[in-house]
C-alpha atoms as a PDB file:
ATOM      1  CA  UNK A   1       0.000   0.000   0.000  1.00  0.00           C
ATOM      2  CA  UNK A   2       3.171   2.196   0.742  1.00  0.00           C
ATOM      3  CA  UNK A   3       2.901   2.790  -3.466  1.00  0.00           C
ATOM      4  CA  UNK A   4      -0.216   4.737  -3.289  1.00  0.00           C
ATOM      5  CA  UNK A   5       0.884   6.708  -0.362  1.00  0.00           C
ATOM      6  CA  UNK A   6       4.341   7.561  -1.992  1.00  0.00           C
ATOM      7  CA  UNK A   7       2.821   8.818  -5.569  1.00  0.00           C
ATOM      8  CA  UNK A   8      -0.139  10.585  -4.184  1.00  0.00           C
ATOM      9  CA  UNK A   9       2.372  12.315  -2.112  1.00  0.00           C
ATOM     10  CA  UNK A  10       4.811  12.734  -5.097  1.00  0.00           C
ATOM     11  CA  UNK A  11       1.869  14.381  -6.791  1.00  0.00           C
ATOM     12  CA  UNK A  12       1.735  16.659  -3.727  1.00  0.00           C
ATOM     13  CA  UNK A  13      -1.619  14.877  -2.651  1.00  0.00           C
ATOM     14  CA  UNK A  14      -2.587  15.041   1.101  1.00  0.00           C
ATOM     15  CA  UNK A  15      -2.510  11.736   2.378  1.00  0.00           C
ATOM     16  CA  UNK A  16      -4.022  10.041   5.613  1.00  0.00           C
ATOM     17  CA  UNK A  17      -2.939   6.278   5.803  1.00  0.00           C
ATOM     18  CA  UNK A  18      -4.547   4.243   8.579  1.00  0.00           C
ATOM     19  CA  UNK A  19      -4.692   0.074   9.491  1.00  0.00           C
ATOM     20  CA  UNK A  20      -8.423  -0.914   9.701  1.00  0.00           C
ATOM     21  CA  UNK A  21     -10.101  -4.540   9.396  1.00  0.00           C
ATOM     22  CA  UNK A  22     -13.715  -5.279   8.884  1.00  0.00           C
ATOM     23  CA  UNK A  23     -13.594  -7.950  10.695  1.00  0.00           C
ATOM     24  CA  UNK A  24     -11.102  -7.124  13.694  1.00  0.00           C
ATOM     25  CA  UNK A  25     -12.169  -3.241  13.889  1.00  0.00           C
ATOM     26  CA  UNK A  26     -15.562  -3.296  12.587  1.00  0.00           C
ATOM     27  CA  UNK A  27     -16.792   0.102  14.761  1.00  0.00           C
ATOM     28  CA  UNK A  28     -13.529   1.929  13.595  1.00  0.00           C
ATOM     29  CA  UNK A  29     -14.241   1.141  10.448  1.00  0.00           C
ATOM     30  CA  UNK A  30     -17.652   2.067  10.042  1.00  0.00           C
ATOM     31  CA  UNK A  31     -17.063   5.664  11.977  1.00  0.00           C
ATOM     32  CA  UNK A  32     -13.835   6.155   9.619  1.00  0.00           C
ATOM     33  CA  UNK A  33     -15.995   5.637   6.299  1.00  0.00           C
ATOM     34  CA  UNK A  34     -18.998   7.176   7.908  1.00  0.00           C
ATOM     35  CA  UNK A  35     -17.037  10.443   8.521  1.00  0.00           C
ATOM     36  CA  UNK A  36     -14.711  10.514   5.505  1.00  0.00           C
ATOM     37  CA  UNK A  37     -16.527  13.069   3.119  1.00  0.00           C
ATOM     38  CA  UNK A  38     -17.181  15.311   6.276  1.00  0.00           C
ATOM     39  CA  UNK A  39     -13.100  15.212   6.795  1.00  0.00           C
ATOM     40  CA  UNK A  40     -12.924  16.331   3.479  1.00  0.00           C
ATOM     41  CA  UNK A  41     -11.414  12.843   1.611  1.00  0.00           C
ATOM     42  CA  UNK A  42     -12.002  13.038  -1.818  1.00  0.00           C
ATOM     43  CA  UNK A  43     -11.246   9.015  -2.201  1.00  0.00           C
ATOM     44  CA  UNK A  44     -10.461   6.150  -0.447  1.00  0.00           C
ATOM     45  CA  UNK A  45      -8.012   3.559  -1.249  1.00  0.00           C
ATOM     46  CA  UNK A  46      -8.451  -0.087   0.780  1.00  0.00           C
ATOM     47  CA  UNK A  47      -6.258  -2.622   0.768  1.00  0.00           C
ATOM     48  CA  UNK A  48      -7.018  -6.052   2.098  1.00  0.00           C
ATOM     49  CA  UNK A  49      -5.952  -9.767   1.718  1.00  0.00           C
ATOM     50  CA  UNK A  50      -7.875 -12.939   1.814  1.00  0.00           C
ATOM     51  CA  UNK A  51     -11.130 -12.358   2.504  1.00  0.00           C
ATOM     52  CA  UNK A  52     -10.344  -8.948   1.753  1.00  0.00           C
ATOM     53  CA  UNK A  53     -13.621  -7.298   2.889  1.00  0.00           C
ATOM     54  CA  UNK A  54     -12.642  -4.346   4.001  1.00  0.00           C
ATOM     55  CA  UNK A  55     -12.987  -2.228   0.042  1.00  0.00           C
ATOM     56  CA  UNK A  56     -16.553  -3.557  -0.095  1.00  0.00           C
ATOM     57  CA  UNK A  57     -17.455  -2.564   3.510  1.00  0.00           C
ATOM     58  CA  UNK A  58     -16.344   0.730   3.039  1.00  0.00           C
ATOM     59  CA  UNK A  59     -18.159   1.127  -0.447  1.00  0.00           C
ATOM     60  CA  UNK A  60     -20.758   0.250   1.352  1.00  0.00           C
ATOM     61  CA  UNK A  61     -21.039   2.563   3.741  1.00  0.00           C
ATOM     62  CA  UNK A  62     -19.918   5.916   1.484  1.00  0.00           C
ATOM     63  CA  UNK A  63     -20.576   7.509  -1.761  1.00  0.00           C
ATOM     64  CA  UNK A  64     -16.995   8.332  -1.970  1.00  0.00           C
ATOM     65  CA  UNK A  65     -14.975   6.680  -4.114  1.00  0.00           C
ATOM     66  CA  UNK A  66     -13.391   3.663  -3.229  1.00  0.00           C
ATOM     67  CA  UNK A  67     -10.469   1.535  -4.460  1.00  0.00           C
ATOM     68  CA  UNK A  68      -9.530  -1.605  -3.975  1.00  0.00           C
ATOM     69  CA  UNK A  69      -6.134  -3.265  -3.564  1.00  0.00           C
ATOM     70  CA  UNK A  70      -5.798  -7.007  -3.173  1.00  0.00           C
ATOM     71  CA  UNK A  71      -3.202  -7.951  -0.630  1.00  0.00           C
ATOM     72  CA  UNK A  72      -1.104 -11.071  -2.202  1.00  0.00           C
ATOM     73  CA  UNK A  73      -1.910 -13.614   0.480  1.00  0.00           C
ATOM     74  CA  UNK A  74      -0.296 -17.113   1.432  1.00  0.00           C
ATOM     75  CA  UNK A  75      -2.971 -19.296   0.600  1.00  0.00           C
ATOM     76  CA  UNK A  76      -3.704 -17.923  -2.679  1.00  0.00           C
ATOM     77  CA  UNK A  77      -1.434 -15.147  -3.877  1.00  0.00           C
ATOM     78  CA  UNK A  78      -3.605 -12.634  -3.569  1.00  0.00           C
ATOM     79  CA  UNK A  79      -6.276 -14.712  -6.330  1.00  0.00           C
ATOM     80  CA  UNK A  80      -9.029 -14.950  -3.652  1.00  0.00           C
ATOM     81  CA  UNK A  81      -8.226 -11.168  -2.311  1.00  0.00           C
ATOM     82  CA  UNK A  82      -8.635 -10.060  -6.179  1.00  0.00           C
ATOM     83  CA  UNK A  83     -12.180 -12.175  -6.513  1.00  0.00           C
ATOM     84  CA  UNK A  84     -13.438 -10.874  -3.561  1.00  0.00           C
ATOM     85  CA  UNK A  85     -12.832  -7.005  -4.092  1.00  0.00           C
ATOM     86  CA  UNK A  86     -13.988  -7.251  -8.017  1.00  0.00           C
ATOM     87  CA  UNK A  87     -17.022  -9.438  -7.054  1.00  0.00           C
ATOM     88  CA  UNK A  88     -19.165  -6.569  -5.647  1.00  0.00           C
ATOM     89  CA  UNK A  89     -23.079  -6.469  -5.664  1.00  0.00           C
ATOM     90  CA  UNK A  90     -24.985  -3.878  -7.960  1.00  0.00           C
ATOM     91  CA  UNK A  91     -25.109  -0.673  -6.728  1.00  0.00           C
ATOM     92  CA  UNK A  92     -22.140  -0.687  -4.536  1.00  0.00           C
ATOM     93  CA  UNK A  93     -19.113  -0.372  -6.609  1.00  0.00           C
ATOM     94  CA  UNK A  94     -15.272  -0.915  -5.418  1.00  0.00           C
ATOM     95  CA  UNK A  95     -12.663   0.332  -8.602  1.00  0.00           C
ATOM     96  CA  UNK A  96     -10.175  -2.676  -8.091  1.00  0.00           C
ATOM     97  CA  UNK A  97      -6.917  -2.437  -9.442  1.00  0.00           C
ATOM     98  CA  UNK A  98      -4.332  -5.277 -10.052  1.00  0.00           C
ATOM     99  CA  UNK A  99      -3.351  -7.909  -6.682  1.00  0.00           C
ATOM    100  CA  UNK A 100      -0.427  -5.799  -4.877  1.00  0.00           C
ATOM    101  CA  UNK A 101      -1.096  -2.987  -7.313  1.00  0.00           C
ATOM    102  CA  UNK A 102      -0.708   0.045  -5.414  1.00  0.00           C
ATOM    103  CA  UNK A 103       1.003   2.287  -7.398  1.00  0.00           C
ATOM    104  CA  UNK A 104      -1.925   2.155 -10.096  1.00  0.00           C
ATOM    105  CA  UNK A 105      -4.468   2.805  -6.989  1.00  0.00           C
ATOM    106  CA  UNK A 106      -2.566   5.503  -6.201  1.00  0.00           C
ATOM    107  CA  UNK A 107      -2.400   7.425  -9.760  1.00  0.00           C
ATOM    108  CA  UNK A 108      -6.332   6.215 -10.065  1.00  0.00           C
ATOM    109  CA  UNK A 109      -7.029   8.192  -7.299  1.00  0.00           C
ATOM    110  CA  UNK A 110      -5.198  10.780  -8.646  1.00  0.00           C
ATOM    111  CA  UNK A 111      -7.023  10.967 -11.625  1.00  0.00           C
ATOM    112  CA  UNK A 112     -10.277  10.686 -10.097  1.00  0.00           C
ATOM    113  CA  UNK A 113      -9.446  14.008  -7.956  1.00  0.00           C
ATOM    114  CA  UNK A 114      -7.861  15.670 -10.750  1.00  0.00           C
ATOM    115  CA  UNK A 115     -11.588  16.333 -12.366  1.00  0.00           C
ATOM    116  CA  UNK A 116     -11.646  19.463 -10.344  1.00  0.00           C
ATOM    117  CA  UNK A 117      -8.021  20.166  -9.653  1.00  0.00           C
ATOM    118  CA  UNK A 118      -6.534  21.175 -13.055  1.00  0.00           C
ATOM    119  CA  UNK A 119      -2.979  21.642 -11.084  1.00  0.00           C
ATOM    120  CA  UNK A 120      -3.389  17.601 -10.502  1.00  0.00           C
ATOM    121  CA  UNK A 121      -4.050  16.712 -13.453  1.00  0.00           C
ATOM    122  CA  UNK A 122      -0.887  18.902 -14.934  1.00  0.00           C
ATOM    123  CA  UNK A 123       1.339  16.829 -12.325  1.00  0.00           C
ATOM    124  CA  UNK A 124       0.090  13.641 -14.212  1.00  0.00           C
ATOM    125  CA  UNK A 125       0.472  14.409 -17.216  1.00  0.00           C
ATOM    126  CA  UNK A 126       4.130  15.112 -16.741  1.00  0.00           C
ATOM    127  CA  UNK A 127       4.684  12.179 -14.793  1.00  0.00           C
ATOM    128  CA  UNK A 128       3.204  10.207 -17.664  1.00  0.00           C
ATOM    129  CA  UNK A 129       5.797  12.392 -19.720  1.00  0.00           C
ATOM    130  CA  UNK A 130       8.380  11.164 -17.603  1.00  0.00           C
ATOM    131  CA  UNK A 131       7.302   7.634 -18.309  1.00  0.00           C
ATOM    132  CA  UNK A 132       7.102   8.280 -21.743  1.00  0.00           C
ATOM    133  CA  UNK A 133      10.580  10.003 -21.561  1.00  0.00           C
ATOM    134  CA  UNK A 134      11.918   6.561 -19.848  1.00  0.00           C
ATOM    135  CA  UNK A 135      10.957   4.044 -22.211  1.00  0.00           C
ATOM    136  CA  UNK A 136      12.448   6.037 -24.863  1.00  0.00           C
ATOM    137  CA  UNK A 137      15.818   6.375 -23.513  1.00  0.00           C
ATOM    138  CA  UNK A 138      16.080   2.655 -22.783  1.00  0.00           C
ATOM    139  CA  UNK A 139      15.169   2.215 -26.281  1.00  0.00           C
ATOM    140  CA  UNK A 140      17.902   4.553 -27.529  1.00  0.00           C
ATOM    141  CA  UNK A 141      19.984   2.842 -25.029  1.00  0.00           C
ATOM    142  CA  UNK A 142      19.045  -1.011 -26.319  1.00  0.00           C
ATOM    143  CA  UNK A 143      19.673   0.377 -30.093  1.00  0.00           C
ATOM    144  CA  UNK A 144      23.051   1.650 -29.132  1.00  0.00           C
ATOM    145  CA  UNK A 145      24.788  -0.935 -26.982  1.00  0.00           C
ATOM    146  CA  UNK A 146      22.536  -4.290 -28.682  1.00  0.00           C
ATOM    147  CA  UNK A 147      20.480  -6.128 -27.067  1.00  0.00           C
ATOM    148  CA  UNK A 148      22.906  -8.694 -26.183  1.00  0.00           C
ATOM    149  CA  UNK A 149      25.282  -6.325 -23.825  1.00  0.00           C
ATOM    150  CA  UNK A 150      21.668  -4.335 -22.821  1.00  0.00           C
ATOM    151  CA  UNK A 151      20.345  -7.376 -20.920  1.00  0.00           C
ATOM    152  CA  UNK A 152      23.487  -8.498 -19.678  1.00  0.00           C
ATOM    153  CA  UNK A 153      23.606  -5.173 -17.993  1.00  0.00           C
ATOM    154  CA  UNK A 154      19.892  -5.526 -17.238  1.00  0.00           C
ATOM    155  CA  UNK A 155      21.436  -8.902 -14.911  1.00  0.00           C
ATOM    156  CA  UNK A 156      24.100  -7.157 -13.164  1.00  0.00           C
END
């Protein structure tokens, strides 16, 4: 979950992380999603592992936004956190990203808040630029050195 945290933050995001369970602090997690549009959240990322209630719980008890991250778990690898986050009843969506895929919950939530914060969605578009700008220096790098010596450096 650290992901999410770290790019919303990057993006200069205000971030409040906290450790809730449906099923070990039900109450704190009812009064945390209860209260979370009156503290001014604009989205709420969730991540949970195997039974991985906790996205759906909080869906269900705000209209805010809510995404899901499945926890890789021991039993499963995260496959039965991933079913039960995307598995949600009509009328009570969770946005689910991939199983340990908190960077991309992170930048979703991003997106989602830069609808009405056109300085947000200027700081994603240049770090997609920067991604962009990546790619196409390892390219230039992979054309100049072949791919034979690129990997090998790629090992090292």
């Amino acid at each position: 979950m650290e992901p999410a945290a770290a790019i919303l933050r990057e993006l200069g995001v205000e971030v409040e992380v906290r450790v809730l369970s449906a099923h070990r602090t039900p109450l704190e997690m009812v009064s945390f999603a209860k209260a979370a549009r009156d503290q001014s959240f604009g989205v709420i990322v969730a991540g949970a592992g195997g039974a991985a209630h906790l996205p759906g719980m909080v869906a269900a008890l705000t209209t805010l936004p809510v995404i899901g991250v499945p926890v890789k778990s021991r039993a499963l690898s995260g496959v039965d956190s991933l079913h039960s986050i995307v598995q949600m009843p009509g009328g009570i969506p969770v946005a689910t990203v991939a199983i340990g895929g908190g960077l991309n919950a992170g930048l979703l939530a991003a997106q989602i808040l830069s609808v009405a914060d056109s300085g947000l969605a200027q700081k994603l578009e240049a770090y997609r630029s920067s991604l962009h700008d990546a790619v196409v220096a390892k390219d230039a790098r992979l054309v100049d050195l072949g791919s034979t010596e690129y990997l090998s450096q790629m090992d090292s």
